[in-house]
PDB file of N, CA and C in Angstrom:
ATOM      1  N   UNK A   1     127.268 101.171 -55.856  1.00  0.00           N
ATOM      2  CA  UNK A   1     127.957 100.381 -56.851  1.00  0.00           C
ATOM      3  C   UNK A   1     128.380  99.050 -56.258  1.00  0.00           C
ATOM      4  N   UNK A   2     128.157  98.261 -57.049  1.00  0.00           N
ATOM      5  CA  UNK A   2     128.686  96.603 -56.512  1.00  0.00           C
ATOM      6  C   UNK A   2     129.558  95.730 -57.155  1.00  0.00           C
ATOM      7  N   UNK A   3     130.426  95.420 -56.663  1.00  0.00           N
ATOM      8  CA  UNK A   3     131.551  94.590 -57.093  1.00  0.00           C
ATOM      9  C   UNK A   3     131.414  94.219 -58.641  1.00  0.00           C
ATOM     10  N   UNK A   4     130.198  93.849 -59.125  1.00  0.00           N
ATOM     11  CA  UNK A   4     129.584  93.461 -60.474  1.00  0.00           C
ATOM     12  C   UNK A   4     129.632  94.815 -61.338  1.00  0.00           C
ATOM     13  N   UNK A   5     128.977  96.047 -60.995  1.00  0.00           N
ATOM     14  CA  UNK A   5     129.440  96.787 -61.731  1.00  0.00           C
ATOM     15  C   UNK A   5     129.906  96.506 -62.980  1.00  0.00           C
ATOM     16  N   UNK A   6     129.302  97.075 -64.184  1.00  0.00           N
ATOM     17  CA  UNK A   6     130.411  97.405 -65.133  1.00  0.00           C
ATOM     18  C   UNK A   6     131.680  98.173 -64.888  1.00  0.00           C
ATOM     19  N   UNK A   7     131.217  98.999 -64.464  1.00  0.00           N
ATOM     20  CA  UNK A   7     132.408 100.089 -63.963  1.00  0.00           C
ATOM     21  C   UNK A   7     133.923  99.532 -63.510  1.00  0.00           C
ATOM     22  N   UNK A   8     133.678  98.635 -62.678  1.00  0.00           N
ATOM     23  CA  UNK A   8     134.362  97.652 -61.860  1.00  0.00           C
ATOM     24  C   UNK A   8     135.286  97.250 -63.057  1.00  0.00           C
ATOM     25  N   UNK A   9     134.986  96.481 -63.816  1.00  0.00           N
ATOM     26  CA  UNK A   9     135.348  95.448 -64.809  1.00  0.00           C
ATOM     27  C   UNK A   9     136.165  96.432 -65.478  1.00  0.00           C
ATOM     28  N   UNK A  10     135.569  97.363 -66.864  1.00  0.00           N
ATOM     29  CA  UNK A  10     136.106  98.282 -66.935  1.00  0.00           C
ATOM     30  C   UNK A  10     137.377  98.958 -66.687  1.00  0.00           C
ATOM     31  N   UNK A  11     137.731  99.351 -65.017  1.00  0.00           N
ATOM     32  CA  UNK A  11     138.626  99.931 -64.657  1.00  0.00           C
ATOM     33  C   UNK A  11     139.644  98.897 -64.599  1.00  0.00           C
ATOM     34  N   UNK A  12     138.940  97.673 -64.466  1.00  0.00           N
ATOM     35  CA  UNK A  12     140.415  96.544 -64.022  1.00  0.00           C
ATOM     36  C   UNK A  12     140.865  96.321 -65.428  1.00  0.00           C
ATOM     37  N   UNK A  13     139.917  96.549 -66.585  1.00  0.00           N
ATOM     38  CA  UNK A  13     140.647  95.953 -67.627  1.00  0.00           C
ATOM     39  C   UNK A  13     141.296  97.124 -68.225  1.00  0.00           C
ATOM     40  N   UNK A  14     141.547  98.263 -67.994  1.00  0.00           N
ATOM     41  CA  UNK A  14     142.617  99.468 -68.559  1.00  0.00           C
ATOM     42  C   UNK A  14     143.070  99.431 -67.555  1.00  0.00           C
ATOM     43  N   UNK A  15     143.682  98.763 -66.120  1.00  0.00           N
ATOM     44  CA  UNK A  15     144.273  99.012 -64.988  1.00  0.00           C
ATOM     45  C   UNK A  15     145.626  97.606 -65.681  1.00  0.00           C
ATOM     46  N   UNK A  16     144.767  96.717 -66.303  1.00  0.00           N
ATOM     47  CA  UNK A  16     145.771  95.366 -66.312  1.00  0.00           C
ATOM     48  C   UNK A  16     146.580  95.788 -68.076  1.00  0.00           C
ATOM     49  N   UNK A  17     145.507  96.574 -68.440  1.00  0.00           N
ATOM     50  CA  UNK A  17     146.219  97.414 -70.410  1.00  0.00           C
ATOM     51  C   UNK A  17     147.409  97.963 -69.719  1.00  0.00           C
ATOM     52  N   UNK A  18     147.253  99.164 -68.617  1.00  0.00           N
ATOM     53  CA  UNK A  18     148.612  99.729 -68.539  1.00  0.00           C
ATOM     54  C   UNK A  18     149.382  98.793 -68.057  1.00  0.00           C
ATOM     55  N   UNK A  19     149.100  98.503 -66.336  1.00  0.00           N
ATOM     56  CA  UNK A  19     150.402  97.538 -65.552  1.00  0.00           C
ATOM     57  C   UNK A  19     150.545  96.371 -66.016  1.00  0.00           C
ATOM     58  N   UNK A  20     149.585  95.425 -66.540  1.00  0.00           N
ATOM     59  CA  UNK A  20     150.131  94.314 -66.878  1.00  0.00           C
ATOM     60  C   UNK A  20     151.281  93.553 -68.067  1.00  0.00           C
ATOM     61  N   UNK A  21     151.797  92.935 -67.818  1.00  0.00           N
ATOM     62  CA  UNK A  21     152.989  91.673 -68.706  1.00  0.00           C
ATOM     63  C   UNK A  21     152.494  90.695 -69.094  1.00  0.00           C
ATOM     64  N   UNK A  22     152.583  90.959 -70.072  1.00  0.00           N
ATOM     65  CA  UNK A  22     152.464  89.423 -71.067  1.00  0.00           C
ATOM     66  C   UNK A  22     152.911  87.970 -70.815  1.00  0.00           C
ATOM     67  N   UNK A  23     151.809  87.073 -70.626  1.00  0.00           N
ATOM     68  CA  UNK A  23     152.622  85.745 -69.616  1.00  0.00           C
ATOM     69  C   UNK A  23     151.781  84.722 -70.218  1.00  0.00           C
ATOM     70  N   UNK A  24     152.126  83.742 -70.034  1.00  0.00           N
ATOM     71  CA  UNK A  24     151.084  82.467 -70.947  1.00  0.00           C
ATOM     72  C   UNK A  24     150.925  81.258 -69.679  1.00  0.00           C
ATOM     73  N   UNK A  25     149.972  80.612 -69.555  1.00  0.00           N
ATOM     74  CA  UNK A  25     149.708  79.887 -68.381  1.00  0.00           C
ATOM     75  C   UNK A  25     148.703  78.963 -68.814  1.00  0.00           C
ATOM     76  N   UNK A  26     149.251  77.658 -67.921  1.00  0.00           N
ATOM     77  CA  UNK A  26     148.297  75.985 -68.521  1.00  0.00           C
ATOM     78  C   UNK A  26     148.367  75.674 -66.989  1.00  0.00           C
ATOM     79  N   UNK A  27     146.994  74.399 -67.430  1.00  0.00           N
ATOM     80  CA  UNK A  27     146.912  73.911 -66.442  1.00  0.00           C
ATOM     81  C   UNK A  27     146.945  72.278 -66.659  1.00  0.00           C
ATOM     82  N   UNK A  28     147.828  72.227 -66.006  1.00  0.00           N
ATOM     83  CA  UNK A  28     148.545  70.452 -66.426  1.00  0.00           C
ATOM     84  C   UNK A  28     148.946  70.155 -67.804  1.00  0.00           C
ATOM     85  N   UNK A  29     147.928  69.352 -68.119  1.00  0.00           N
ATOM     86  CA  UNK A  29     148.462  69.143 -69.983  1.00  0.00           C
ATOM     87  C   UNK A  29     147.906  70.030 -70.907  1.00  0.00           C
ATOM     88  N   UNK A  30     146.539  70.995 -70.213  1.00  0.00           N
ATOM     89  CA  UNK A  30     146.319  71.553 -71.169  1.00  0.00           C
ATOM     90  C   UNK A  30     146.841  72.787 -72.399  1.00  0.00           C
ATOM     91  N   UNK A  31     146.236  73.032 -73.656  1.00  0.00           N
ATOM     92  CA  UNK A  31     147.166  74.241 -74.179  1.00  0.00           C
ATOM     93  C   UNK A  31     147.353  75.574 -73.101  1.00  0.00           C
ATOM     94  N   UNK A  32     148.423  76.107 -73.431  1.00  0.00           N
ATOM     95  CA  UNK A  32     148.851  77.564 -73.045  1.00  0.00           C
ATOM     96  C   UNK A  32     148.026  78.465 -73.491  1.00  0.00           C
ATOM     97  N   UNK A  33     147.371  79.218 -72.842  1.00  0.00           N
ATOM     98  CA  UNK A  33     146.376  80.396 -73.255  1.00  0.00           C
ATOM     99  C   UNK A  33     147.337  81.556 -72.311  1.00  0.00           C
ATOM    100  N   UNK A  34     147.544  82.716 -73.483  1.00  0.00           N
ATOM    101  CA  UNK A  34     148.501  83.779 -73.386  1.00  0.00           C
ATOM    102  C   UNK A  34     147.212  84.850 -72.462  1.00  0.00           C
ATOM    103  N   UNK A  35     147.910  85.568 -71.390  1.00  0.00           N
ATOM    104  CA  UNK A  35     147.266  86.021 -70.306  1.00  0.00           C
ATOM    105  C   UNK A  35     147.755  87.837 -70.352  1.00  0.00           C
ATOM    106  N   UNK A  36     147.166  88.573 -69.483  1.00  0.00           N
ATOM    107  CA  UNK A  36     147.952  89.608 -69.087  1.00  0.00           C
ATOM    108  C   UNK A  36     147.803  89.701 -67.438  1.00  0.00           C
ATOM    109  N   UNK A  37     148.993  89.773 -66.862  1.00  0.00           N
ATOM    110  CA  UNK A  37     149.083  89.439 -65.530  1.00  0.00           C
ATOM    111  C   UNK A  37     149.891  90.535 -64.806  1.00  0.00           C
ATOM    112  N   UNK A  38     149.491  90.896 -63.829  1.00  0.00           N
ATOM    113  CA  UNK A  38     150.049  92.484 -62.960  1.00  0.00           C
ATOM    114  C   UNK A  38     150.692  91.435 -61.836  1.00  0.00           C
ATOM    115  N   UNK A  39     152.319  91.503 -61.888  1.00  0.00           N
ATOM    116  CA  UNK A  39     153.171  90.865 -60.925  1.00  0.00           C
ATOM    117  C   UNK A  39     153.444  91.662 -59.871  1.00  0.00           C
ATOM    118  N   UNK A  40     153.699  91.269 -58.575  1.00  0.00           N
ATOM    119  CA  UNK A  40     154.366  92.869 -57.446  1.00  0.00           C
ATOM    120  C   UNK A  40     155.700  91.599 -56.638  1.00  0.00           C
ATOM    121  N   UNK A  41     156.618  92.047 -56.694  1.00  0.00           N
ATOM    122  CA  UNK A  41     157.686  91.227 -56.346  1.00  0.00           C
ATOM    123  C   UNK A  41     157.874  91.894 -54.740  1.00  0.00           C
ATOM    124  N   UNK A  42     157.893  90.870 -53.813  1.00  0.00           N
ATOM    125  CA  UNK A  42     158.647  91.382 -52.463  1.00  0.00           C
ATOM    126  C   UNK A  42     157.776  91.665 -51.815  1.00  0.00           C
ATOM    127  N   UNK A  43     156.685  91.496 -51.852  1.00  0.00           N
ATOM    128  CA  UNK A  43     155.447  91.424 -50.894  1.00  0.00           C
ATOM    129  C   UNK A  43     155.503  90.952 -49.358  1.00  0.00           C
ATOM    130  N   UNK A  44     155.578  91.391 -48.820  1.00  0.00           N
ATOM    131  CA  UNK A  44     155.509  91.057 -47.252  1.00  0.00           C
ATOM    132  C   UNK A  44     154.506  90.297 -46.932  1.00  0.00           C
ATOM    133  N   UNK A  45     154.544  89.174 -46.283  1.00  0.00           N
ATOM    134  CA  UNK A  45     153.551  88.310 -45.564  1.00  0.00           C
ATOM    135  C   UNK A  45     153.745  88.702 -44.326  1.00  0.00           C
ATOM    136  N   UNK A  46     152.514  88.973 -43.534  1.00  0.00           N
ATOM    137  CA  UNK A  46     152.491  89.261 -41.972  1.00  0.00           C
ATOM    138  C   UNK A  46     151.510  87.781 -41.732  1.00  0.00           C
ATOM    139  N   UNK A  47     152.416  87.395 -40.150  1.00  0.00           N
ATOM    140  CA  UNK A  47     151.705  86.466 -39.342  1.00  0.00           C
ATOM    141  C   UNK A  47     150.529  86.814 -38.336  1.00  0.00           C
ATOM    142  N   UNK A  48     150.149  86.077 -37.223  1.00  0.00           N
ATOM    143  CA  UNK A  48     150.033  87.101 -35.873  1.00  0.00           C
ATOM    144  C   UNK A  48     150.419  88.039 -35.326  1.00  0.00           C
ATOM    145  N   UNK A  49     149.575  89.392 -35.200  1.00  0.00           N
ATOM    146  CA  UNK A  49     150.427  90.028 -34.182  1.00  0.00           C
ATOM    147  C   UNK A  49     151.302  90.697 -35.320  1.00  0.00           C
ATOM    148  N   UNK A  50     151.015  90.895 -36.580  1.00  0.00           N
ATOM    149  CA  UNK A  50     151.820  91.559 -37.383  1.00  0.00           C
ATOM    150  C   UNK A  50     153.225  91.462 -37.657  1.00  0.00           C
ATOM    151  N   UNK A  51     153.818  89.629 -37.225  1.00  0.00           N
ATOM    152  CA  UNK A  51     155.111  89.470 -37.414  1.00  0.00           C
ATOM    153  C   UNK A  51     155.071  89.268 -38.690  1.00  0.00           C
ATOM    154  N   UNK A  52     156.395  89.088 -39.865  1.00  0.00           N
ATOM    155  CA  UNK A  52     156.887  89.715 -40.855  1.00  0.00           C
ATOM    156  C   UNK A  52     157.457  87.739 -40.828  1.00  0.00           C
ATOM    157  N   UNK A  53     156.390  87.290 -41.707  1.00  0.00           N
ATOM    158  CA  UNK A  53     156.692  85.136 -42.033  1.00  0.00           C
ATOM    159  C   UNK A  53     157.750  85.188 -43.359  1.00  0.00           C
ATOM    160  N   UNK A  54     157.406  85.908 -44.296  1.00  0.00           N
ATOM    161  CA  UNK A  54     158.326  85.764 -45.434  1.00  0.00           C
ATOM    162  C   UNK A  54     158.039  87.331 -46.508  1.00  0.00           C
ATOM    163  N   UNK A  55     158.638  86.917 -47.230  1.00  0.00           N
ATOM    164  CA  UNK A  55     158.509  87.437 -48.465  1.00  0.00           C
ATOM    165  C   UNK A  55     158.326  86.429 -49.948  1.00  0.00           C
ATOM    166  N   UNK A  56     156.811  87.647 -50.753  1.00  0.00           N
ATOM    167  CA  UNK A  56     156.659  86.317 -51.839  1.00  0.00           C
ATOM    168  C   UNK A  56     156.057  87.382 -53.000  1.00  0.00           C
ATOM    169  N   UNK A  57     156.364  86.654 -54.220  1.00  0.00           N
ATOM    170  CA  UNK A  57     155.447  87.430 -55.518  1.00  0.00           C
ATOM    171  C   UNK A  57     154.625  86.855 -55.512  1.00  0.00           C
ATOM    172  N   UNK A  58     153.618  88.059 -56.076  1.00  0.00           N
ATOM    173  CA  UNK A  58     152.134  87.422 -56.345  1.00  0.00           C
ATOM    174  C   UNK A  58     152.078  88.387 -57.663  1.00  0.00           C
ATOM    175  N   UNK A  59     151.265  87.207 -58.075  1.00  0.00           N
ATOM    176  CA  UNK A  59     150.384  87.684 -59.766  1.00  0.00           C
ATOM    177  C   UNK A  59     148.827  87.642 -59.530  1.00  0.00           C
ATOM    178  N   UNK A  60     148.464  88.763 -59.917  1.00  0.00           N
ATOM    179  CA  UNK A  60     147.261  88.953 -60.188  1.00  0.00           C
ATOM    180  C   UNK A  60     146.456  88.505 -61.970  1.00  0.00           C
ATOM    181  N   UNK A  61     145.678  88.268 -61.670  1.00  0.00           N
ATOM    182  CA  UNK A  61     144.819  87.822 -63.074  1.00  0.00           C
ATOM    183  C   UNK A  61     143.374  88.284 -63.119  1.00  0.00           C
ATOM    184  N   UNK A  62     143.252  88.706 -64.354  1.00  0.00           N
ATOM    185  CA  UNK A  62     141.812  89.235 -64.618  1.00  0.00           C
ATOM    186  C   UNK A  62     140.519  87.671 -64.847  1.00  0.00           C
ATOM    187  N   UNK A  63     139.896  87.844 -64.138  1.00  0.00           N
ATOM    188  CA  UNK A  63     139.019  86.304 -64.045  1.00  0.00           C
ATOM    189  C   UNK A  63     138.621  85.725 -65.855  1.00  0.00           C
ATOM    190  N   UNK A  64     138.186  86.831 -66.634  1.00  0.00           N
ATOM    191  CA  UNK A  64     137.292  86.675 -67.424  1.00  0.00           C
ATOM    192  C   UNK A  64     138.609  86.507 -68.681  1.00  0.00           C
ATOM    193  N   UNK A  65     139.985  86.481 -68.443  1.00  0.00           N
ATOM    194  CA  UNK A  65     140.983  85.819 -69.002  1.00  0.00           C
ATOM    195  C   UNK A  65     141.612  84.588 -68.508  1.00  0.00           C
ATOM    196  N   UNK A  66     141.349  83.916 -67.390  1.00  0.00           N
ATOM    197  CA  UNK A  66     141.945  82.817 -66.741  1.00  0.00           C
ATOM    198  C   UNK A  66     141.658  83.083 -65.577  1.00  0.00           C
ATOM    199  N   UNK A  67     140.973  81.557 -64.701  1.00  0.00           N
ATOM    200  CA  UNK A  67     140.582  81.568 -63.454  1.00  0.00           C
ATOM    201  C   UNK A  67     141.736  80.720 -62.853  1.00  0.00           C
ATOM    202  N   UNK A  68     142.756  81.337 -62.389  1.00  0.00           N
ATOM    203  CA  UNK A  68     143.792  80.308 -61.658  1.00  0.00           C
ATOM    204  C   UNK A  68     143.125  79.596 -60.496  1.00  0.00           C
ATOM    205  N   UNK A  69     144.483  78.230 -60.443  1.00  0.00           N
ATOM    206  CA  UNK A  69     144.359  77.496 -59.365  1.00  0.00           C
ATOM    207  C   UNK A  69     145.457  76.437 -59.018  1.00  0.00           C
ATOM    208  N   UNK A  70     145.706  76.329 -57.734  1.00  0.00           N
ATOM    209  CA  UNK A  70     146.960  75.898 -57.594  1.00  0.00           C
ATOM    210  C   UNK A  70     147.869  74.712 -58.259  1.00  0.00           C
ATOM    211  N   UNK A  71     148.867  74.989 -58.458  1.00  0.00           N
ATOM    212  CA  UNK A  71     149.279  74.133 -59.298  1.00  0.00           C
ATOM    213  C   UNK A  71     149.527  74.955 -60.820  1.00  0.00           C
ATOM    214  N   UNK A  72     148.733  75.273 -61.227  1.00  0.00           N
ATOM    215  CA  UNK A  72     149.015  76.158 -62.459  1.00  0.00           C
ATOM    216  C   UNK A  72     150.148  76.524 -62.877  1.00  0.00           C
ATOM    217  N   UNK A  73     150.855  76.313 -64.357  1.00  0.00           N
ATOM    218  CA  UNK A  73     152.299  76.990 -64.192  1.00  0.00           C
ATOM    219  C   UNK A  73     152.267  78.267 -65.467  1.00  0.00           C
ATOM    220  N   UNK A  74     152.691  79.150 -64.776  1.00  0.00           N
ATOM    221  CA  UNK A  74     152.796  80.352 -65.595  1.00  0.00           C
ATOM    222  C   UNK A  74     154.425  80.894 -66.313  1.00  0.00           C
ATOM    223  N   UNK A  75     154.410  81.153 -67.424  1.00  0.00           N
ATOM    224  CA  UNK A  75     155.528  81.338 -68.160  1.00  0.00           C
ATOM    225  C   UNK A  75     155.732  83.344 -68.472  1.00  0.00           C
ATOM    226  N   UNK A  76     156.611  83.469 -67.678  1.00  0.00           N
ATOM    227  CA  UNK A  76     156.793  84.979 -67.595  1.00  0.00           C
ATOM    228  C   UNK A  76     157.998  85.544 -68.491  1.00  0.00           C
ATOM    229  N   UNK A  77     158.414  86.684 -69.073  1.00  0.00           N
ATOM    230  CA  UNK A  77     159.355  86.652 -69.227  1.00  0.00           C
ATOM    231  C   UNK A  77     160.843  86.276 -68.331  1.00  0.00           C
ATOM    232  N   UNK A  78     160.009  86.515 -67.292  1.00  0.00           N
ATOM    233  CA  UNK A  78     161.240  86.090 -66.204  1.00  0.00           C
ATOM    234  C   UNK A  78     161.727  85.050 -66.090  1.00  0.00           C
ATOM    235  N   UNK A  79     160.693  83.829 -66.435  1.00  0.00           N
ATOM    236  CA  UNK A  79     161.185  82.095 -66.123  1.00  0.00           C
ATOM    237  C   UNK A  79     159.758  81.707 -65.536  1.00  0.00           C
ATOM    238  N   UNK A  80     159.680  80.448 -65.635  1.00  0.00           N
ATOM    239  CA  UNK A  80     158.199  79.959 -65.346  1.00  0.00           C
ATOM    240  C   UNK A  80     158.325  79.556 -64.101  1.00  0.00           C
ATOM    241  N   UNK A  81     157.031  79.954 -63.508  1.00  0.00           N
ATOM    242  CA  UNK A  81     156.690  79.598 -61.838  1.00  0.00           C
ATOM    243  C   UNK A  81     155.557  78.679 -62.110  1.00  0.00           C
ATOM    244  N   UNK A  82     155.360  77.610 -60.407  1.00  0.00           N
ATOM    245  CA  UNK A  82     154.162  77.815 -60.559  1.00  0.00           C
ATOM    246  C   UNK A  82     153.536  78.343 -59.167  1.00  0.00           C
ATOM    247  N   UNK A  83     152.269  78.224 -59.943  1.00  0.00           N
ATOM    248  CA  UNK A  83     150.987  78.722 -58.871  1.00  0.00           C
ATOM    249  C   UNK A  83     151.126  78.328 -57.621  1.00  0.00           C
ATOM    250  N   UNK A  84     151.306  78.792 -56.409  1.00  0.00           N
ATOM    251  CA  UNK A  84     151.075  77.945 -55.063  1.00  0.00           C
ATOM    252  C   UNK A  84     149.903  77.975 -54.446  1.00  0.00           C
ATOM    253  N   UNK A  85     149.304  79.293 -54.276  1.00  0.00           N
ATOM    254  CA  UNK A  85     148.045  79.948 -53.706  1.00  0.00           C
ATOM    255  C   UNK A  85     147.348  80.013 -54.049  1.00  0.00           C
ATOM    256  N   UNK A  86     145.987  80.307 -53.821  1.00  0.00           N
ATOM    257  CA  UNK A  86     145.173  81.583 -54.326  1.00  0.00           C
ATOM    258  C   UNK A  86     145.127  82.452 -52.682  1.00  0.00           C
ATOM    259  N   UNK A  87     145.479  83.614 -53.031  1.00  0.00           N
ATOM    260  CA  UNK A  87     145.550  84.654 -51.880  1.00  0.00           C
ATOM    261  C   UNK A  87     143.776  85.293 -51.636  1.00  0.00           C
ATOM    262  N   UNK A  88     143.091  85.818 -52.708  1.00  0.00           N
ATOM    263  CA  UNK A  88     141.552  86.445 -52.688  1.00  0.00           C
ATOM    264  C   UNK A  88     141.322  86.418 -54.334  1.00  0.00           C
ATOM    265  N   UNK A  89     139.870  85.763 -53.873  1.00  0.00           N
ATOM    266  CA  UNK A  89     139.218  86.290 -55.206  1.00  0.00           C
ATOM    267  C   UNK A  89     137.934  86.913 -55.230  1.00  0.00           C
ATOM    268  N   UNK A  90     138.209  88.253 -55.839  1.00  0.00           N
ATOM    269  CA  UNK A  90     137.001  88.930 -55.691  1.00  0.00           C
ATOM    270  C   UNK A  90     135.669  89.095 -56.560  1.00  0.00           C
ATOM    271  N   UNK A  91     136.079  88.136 -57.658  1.00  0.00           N
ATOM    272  CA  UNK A  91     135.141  87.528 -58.488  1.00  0.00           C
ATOM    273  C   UNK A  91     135.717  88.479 -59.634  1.00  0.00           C
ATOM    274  N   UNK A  92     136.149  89.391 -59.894  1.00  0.00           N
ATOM    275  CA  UNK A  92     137.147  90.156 -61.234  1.00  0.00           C
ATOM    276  C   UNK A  92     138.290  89.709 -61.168  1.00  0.00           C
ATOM    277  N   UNK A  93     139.301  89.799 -59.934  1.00  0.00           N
ATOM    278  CA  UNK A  93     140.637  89.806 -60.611  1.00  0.00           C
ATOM    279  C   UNK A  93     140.572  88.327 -59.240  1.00  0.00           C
ATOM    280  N   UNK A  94     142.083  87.551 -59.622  1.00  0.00           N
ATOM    281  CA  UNK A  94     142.364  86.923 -58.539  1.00  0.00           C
ATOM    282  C   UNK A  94     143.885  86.777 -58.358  1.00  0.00           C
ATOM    283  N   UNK A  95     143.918  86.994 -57.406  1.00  0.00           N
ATOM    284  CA  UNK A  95     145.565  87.566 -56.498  1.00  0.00           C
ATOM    285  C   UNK A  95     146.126  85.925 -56.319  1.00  0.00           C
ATOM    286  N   UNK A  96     147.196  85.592 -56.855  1.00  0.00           N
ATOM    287  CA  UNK A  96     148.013  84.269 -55.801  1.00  0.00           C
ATOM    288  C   UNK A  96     149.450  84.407 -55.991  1.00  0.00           C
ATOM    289  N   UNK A  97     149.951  83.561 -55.317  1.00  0.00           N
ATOM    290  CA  UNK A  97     151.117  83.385 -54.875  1.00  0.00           C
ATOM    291  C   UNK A  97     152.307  82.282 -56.073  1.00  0.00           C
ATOM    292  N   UNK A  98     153.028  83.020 -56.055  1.00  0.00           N
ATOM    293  CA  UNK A  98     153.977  82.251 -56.974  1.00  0.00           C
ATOM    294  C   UNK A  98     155.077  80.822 -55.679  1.00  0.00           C
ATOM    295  N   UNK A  99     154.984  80.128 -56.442  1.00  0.00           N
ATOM    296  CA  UNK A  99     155.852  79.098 -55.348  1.00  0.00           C
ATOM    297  C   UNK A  99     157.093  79.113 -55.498  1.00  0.00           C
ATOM    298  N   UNK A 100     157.868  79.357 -54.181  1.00  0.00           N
ATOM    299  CA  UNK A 100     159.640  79.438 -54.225  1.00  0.00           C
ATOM    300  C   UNK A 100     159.712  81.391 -54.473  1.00  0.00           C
TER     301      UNK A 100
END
């Protein structure tokens, strides 16, 4: 099986039905296109040597609903961030970093 898979796709999109939150996200001036986004708060960043640099949220996004990129600002129920990162993209979902 390969990353492409249907299967793949599939599982991420009843993986983001259950865990994901409802969030709406633009990029600069453009309109807000409403997203579903799987947040994990308190994430550990390791440096070298497995030292412990910070702590940060990251939001994940399903590609084939919005391809983030830095700068991006996303509107959560929580309060709007924006984008700082992109952490990995595995061509389905893409992982980044919220700034602050």
């Amino acid at each position: 099986m390969s990353r492409s898979d249907p299967a793949f796709e599939a599982a991420h999109d009843t993986l983001f039905a259950v865990f994901g939150e409802p969030a709406q996200v633009r990029r600069k001036r453009s309109r807000t296109v409403p997203v579903r986004v799987v947040v994990t708060y308190n994430v550990r960043e390791l440096g070298d040597y497995s030292q412990g640099l910070s702590r940060v949220t990251t939001v994940k996004f399903l590609n084939t609903e919005w391809r983030p990129r830095a700068g991006d600002r996303l509107q959560l129920p929580a309060g709007a961030f924006l984008i700082e990162r992109i952490v990995v993209d595995d061509g389905i979902v893409t992982e980044t970093v919220l700034h602050g």
